[in-house]
PDB file of N, CA and C in Angstrom:
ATOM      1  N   UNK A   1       3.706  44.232 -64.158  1.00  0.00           N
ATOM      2  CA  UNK A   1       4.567  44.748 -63.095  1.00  0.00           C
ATOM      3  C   UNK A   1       5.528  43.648 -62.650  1.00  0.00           C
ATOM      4  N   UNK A   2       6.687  43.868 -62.292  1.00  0.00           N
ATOM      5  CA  UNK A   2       7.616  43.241 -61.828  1.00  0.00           C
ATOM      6  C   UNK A   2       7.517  42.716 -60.698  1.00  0.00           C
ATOM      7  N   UNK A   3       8.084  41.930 -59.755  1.00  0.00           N
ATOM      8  CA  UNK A   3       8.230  41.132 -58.501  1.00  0.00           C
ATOM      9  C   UNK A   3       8.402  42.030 -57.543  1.00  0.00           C
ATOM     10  N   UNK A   4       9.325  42.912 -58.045  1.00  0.00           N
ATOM     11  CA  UNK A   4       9.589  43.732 -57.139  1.00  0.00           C
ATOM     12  C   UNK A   4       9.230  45.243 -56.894  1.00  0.00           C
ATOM     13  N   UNK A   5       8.478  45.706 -58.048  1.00  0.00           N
ATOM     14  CA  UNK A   5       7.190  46.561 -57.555  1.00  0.00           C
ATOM     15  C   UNK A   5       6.501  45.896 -56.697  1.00  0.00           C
ATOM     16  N   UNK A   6       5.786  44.815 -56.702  1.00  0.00           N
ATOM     17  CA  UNK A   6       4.776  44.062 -56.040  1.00  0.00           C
ATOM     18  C   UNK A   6       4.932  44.290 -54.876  1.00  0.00           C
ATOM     19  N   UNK A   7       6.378  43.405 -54.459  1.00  0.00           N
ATOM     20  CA  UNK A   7       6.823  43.309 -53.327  1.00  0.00           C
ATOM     21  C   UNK A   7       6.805  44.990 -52.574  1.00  0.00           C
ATOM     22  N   UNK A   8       7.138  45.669 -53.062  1.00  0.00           N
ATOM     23  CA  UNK A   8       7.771  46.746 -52.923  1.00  0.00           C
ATOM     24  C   UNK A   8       6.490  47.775 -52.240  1.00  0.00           C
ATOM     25  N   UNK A   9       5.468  47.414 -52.620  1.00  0.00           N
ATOM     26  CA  UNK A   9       4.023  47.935 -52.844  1.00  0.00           C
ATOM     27  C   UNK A   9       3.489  47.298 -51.734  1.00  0.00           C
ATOM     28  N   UNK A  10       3.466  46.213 -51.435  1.00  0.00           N
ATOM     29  CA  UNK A  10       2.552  45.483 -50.338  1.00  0.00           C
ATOM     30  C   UNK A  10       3.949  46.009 -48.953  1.00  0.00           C
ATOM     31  N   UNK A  11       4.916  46.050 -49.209  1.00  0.00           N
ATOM     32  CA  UNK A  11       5.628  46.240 -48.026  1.00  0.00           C
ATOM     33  C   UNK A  11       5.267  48.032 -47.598  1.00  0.00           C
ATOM     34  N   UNK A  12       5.211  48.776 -48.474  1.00  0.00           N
ATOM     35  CA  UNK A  12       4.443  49.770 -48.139  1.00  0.00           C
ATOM     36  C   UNK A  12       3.143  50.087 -47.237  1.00  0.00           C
ATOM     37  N   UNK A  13       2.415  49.197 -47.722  1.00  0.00           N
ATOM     38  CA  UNK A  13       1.034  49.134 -47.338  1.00  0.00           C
ATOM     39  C   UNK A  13       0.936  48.862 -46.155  1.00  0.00           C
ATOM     40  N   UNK A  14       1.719  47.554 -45.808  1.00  0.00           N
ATOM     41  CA  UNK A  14       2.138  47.251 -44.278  1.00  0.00           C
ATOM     42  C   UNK A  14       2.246  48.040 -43.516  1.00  0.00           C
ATOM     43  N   UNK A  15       3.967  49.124 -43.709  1.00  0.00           N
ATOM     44  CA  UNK A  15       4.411  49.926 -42.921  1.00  0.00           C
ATOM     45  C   UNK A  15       3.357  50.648 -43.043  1.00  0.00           C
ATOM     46  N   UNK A  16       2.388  51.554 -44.150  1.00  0.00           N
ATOM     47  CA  UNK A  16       1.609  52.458 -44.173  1.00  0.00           C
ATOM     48  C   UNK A  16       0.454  52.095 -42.655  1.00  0.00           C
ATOM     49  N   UNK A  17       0.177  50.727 -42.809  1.00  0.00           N
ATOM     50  CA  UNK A  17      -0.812  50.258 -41.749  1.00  0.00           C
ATOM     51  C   UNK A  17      -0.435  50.629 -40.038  1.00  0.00           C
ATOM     52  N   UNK A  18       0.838  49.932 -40.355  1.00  0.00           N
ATOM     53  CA  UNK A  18       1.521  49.602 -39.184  1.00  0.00           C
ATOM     54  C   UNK A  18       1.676  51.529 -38.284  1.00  0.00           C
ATOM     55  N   UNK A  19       2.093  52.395 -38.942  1.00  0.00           N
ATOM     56  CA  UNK A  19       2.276  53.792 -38.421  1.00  0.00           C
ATOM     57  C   UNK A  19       0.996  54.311 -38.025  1.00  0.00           C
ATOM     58  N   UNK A  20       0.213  53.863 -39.445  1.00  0.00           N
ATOM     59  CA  UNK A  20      -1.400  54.939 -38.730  1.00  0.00           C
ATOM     60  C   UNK A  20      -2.209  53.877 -37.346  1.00  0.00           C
ATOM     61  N   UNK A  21      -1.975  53.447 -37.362  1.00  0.00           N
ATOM     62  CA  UNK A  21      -1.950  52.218 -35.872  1.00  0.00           C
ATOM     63  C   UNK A  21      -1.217  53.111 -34.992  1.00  0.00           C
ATOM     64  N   UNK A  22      -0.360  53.203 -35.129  1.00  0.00           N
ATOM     65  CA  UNK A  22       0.870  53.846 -33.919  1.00  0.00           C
ATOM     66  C   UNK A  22       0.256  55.183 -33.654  1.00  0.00           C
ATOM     67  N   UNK A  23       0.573  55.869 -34.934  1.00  0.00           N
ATOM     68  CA  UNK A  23      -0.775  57.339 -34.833  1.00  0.00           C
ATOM     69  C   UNK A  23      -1.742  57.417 -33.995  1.00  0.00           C
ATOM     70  N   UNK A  24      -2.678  56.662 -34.454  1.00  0.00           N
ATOM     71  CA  UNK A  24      -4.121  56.259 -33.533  1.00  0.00           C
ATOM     72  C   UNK A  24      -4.202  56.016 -32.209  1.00  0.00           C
ATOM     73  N   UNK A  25      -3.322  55.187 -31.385  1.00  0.00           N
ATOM     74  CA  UNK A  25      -2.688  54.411 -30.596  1.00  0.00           C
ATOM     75  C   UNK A  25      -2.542  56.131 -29.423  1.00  0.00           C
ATOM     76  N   UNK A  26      -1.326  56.580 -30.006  1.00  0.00           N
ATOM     77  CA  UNK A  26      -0.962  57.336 -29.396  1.00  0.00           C
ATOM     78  C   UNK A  26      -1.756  59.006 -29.459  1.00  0.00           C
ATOM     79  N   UNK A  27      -2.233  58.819 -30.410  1.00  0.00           N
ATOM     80  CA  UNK A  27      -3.436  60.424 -30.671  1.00  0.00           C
ATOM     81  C   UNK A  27      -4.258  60.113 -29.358  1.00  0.00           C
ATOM     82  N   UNK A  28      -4.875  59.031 -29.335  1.00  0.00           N
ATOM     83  CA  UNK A  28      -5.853  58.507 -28.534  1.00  0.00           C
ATOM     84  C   UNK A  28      -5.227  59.181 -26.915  1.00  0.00           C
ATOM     85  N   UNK A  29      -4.421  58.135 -26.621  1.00  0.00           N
ATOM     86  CA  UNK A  29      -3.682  58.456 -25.474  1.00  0.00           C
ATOM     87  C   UNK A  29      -3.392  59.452 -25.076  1.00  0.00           C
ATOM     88  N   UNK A  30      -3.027  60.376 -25.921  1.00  0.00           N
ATOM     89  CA  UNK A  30      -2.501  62.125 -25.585  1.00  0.00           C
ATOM     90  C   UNK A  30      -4.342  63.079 -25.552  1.00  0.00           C
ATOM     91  N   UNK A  31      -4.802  62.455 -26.586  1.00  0.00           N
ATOM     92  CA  UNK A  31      -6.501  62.862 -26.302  1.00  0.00           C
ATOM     93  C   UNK A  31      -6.838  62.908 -24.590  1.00  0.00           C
ATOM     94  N   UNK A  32      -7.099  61.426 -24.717  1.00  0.00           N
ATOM     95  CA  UNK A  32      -7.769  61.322 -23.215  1.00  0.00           C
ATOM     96  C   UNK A  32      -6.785  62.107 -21.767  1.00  0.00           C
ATOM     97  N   UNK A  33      -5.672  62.391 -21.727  1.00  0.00           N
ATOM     98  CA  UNK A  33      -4.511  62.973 -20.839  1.00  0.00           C
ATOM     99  C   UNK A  33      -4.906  64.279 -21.106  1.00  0.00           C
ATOM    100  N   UNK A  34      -4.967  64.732 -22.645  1.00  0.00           N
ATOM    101  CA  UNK A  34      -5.601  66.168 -22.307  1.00  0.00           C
ATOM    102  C   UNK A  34      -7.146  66.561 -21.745  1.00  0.00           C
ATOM    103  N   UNK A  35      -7.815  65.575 -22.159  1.00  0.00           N
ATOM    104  CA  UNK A  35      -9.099  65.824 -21.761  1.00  0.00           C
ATOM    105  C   UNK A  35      -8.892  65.917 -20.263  1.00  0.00           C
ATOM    106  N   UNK A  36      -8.894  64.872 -19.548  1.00  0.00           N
ATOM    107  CA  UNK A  36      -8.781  64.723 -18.482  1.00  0.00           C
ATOM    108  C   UNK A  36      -8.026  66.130 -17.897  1.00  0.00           C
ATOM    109  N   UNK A  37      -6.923  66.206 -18.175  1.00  0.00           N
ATOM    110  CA  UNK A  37      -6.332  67.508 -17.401  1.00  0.00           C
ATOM    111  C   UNK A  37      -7.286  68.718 -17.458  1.00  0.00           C
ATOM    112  N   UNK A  38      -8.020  68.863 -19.019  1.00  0.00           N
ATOM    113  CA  UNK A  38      -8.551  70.050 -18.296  1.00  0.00           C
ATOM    114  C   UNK A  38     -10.207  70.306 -18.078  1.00  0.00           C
ATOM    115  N   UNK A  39     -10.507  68.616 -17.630  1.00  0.00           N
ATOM    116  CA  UNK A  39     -11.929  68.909 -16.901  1.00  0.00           C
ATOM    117  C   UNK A  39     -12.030  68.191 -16.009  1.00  0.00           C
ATOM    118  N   UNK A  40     -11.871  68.915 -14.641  1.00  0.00           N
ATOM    119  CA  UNK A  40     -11.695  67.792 -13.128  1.00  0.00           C
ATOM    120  C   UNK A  40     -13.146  67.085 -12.906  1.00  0.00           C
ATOM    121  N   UNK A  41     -14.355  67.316 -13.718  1.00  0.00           N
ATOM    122  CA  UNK A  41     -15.354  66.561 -13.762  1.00  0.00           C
ATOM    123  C   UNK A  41     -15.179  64.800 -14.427  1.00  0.00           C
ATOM    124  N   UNK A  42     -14.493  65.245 -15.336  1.00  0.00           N
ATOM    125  CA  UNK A  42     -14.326  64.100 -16.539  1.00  0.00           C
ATOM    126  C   UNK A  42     -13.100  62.960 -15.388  1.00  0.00           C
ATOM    127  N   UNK A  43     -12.084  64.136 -14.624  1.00  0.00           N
ATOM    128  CA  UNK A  43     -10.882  63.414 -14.118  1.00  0.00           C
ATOM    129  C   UNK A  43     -11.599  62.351 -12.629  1.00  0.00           C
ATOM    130  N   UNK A  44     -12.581  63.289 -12.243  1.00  0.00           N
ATOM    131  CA  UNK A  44     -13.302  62.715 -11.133  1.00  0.00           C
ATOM    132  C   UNK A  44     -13.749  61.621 -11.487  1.00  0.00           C
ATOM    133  N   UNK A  45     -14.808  61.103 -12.818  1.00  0.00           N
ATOM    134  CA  UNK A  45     -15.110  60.132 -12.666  1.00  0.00           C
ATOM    135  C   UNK A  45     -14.522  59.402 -13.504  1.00  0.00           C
ATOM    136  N   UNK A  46     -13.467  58.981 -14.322  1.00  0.00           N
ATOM    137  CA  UNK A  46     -12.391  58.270 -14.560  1.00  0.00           C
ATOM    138  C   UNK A  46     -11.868  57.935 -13.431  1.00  0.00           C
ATOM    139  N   UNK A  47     -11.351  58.377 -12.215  1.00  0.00           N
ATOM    140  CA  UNK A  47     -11.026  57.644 -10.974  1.00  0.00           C
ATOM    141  C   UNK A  47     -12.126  57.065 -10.353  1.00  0.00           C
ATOM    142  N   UNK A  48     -13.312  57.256 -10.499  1.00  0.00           N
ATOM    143  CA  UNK A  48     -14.459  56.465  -9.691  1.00  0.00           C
ATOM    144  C   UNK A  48     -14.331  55.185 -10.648  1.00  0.00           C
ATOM    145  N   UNK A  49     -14.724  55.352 -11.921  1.00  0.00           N
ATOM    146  CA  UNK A  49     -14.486  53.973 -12.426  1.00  0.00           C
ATOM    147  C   UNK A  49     -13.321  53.463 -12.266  1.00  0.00           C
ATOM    148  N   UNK A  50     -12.417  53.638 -12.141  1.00  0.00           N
ATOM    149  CA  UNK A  50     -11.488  52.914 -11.940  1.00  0.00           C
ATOM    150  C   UNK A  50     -10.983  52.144 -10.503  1.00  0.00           C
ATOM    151  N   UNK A  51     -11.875  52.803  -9.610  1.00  0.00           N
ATOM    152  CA  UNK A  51     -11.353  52.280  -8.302  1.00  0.00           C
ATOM    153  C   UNK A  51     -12.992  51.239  -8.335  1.00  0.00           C
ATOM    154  N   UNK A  52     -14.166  51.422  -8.984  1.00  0.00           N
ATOM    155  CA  UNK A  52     -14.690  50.034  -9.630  1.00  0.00           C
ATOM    156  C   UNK A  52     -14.385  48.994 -10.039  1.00  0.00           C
ATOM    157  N   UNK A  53     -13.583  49.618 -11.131  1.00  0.00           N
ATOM    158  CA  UNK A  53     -12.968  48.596 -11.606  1.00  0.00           C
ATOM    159  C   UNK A  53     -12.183  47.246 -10.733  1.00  0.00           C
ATOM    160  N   UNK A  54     -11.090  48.048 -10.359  1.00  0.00           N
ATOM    161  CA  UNK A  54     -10.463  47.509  -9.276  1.00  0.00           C
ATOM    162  C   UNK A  54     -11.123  46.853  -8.152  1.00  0.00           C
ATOM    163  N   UNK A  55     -12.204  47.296  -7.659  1.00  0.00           N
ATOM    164  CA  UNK A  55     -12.788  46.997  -6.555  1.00  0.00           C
ATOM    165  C   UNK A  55     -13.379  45.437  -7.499  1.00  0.00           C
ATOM    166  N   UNK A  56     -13.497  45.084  -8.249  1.00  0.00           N
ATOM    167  CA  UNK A  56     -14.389  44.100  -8.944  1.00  0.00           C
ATOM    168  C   UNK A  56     -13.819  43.074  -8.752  1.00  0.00           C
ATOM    169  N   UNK A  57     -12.171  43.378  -9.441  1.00  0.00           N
ATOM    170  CA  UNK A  57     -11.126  41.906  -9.470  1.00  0.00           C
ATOM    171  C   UNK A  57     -10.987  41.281  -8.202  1.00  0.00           C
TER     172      UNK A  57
END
């Protein structure tokens, strides 16, 4: 193979990495926003921990 398959191939792989990261990242994020919206149990205690949290620092 040439230099620039090589090249060409690992720069793929990168970007390939780099998006399903971003994917993940943001699936995640839109996950937990939906969860939360539609169970005020789940939303309740996500604000208890968090005002824990806070209360800690």
């Amino acid at each position: 193979m040439s230099e620039e398959v090589v090249l060409g191939f690992a720069v793929g792989v990168v970007v390939a990495g780099v998006v399903l990261l971003v994917l993940d990242i943001v699936g995640t994020w839109v996950l937990e926003h939906l969860v939360l919206h539609l169970s005020p149990a789940l939303r309740e205690r996500a604000r208890r921990e968090r005002e824990q949290d806070e209360s800690e620092e």
